[in-house]
PDB file of N, CA and C in Angstrom:
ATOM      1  N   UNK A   1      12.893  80.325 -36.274  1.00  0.00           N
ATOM      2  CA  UNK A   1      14.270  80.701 -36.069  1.00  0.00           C
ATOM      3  C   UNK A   1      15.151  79.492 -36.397  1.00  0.00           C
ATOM      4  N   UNK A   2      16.572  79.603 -37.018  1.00  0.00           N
ATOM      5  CA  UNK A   2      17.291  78.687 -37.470  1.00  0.00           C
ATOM      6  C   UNK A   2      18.329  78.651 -36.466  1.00  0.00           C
ATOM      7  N   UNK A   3      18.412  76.673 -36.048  1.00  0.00           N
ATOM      8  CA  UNK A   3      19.172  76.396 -35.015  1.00  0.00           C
ATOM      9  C   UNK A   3      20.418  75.799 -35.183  1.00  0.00           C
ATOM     10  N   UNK A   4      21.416  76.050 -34.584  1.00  0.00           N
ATOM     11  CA  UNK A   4      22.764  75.182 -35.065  1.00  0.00           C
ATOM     12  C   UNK A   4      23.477  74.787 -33.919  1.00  0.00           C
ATOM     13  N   UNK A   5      24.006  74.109 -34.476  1.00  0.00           N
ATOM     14  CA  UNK A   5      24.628  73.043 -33.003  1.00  0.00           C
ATOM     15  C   UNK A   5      26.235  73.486 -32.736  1.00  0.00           C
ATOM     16  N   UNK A   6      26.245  73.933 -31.614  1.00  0.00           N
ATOM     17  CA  UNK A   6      27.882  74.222 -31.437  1.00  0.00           C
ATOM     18  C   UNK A   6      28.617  73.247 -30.206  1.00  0.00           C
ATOM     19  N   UNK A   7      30.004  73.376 -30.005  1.00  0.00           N
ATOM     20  CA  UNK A   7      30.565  72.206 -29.362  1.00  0.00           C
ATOM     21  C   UNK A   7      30.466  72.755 -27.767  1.00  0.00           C
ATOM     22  N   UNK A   8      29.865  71.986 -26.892  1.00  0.00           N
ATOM     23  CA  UNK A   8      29.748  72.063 -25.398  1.00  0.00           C
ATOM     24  C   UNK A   8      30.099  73.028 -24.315  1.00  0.00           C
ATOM     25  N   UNK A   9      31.875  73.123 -25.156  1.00  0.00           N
ATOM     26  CA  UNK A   9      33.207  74.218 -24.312  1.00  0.00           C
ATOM     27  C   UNK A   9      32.492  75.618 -24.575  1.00  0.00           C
ATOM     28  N   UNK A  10      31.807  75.909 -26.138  1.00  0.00           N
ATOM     29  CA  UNK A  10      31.185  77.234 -26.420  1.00  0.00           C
ATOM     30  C   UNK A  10      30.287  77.844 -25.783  1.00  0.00           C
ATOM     31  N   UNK A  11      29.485  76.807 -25.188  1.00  0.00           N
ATOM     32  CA  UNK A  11      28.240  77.394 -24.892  1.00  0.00           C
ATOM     33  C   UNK A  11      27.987  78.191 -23.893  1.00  0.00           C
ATOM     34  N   UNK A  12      28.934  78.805 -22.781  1.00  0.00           N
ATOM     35  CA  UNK A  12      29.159  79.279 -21.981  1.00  0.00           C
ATOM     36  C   UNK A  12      29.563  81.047 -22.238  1.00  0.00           C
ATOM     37  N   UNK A  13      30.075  81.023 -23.883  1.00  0.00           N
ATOM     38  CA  UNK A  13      30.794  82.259 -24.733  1.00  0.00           C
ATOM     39  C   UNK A  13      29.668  83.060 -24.962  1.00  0.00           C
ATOM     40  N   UNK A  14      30.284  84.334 -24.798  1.00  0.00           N
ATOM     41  CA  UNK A  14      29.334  85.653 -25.099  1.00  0.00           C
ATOM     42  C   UNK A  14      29.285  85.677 -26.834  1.00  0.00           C
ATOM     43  N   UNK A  15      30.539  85.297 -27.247  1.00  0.00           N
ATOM     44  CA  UNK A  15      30.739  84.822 -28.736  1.00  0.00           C
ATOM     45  C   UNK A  15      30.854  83.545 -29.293  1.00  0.00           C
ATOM     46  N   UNK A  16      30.268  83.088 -30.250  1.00  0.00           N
ATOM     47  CA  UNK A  16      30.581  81.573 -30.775  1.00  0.00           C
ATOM     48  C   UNK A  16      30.983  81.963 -32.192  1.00  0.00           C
ATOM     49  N   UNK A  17      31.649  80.944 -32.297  1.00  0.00           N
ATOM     50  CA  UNK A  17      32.218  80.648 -33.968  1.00  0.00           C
ATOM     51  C   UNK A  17      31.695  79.693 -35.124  1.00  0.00           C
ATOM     52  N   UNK A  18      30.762  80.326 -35.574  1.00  0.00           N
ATOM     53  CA  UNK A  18      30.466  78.584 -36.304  1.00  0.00           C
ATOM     54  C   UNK A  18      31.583  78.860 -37.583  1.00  0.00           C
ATOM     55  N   UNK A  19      31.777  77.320 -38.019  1.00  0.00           N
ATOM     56  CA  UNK A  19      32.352  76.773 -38.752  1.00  0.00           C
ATOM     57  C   UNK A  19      32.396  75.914 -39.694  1.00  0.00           C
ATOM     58  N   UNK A  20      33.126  75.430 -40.818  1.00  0.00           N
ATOM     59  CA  UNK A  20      32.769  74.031 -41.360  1.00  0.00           C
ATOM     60  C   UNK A  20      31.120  74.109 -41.985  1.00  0.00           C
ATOM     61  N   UNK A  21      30.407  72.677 -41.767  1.00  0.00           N
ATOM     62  CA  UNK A  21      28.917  72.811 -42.584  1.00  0.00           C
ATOM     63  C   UNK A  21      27.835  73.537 -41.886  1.00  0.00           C
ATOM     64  N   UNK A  22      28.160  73.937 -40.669  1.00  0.00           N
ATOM     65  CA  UNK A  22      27.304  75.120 -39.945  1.00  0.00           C
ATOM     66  C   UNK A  22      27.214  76.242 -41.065  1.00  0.00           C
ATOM     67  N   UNK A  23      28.365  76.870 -40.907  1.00  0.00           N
ATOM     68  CA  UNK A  23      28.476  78.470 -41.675  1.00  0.00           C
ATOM     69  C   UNK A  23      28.732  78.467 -42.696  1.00  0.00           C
ATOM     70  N   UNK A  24      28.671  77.332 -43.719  1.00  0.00           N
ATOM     71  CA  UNK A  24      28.786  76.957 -45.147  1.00  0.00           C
ATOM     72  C   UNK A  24      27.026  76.837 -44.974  1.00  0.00           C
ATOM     73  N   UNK A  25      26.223  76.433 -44.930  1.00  0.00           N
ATOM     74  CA  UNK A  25      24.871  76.510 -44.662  1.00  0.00           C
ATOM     75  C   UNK A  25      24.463  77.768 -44.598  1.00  0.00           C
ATOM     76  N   UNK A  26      24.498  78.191 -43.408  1.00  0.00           N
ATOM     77  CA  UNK A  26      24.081  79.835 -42.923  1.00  0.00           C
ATOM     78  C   UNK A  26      24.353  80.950 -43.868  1.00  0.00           C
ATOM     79  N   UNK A  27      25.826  80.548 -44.773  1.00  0.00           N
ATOM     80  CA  UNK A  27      25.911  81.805 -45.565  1.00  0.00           C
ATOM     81  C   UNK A  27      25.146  81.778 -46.585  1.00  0.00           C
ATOM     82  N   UNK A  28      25.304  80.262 -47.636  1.00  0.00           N
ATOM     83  CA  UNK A  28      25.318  79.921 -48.729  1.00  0.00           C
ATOM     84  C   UNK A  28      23.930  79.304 -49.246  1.00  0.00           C
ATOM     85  N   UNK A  29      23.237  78.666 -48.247  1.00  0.00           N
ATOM     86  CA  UNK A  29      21.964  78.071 -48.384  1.00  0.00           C
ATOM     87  C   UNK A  29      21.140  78.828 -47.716  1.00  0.00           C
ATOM     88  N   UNK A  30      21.295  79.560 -46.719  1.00  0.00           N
ATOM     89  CA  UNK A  30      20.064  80.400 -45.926  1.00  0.00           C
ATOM     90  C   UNK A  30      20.438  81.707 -46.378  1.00  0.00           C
ATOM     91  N   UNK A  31      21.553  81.785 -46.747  1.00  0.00           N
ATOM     92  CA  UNK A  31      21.952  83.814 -47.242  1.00  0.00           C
ATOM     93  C   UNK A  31      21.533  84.485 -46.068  1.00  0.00           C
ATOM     94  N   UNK A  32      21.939  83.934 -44.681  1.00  0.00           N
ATOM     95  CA  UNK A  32      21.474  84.901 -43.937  1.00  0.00           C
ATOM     96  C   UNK A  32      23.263  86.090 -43.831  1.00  0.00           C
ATOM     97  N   UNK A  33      22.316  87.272 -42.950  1.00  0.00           N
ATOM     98  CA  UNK A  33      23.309  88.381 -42.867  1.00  0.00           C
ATOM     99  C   UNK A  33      23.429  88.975 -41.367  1.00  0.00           C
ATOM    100  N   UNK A  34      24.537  89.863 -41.222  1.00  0.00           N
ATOM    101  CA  UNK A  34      25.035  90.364 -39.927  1.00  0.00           C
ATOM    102  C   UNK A  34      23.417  90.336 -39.890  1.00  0.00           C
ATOM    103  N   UNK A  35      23.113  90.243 -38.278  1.00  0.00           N
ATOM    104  CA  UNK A  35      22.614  90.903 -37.658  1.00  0.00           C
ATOM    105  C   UNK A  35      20.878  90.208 -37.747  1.00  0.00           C
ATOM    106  N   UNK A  36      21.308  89.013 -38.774  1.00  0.00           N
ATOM    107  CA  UNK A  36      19.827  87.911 -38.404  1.00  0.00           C
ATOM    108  C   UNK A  36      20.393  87.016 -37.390  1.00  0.00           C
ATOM    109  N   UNK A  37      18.869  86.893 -36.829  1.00  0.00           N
ATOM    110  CA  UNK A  37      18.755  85.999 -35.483  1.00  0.00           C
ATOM    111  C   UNK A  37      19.075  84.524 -35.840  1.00  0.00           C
ATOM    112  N   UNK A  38      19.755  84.020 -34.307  1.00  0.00           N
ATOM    113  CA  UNK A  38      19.732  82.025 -34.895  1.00  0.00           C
ATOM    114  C   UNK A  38      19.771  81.773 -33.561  1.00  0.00           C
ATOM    115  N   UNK A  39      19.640  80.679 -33.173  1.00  0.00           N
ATOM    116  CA  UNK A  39      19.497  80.209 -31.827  1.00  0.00           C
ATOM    117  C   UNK A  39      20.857  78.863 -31.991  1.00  0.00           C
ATOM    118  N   UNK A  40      21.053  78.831 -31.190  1.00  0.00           N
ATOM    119  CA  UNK A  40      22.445  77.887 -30.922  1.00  0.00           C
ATOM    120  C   UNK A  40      22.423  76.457 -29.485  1.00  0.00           C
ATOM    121  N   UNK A  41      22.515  75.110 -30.337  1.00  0.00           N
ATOM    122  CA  UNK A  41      22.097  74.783 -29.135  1.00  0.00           C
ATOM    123  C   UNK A  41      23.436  73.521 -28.953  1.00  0.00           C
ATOM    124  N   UNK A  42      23.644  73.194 -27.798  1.00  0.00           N
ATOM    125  CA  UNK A  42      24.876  72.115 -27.669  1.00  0.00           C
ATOM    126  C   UNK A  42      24.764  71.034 -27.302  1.00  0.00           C
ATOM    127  N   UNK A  43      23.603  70.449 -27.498  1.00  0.00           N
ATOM    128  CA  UNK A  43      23.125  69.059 -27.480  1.00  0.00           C
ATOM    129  C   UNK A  43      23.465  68.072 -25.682  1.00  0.00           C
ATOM    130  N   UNK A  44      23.544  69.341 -24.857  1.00  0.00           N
ATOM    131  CA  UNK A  44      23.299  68.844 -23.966  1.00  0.00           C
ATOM    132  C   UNK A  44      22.273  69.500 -23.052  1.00  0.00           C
ATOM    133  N   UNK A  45      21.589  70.523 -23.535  1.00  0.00           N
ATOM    134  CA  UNK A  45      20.645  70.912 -22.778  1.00  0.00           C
ATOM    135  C   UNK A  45      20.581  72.616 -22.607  1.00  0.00           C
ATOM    136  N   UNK A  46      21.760  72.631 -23.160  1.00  0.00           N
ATOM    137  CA  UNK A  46      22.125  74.221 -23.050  1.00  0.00           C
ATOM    138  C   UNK A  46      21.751  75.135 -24.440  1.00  0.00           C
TER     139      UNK A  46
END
């Protein structure tokens, strides 16, 4: 499963936003689509 790092305040959200070289990655280099799995992590434990 492909992991991406989101900012701290998010990690608490039923929704996250990736952005910037996250979702420039995810679209463009992994071609992933609605409804593939990713795991999300915020580099503090969460």
């Amino acid at each position: 499963m492909r992991r991406f790092f989101i900012d701290p305040d998010q990690a608490g959200n039923d929704q996250v936003e990736l952005s910037g070289p996250e979702a420039r990655h995810l679209r463009t280099v992994l071609r992933m689509q609605p409804g593939d799995r990713i795991e999300l992590f915020d580099g503090t434990g969460g």
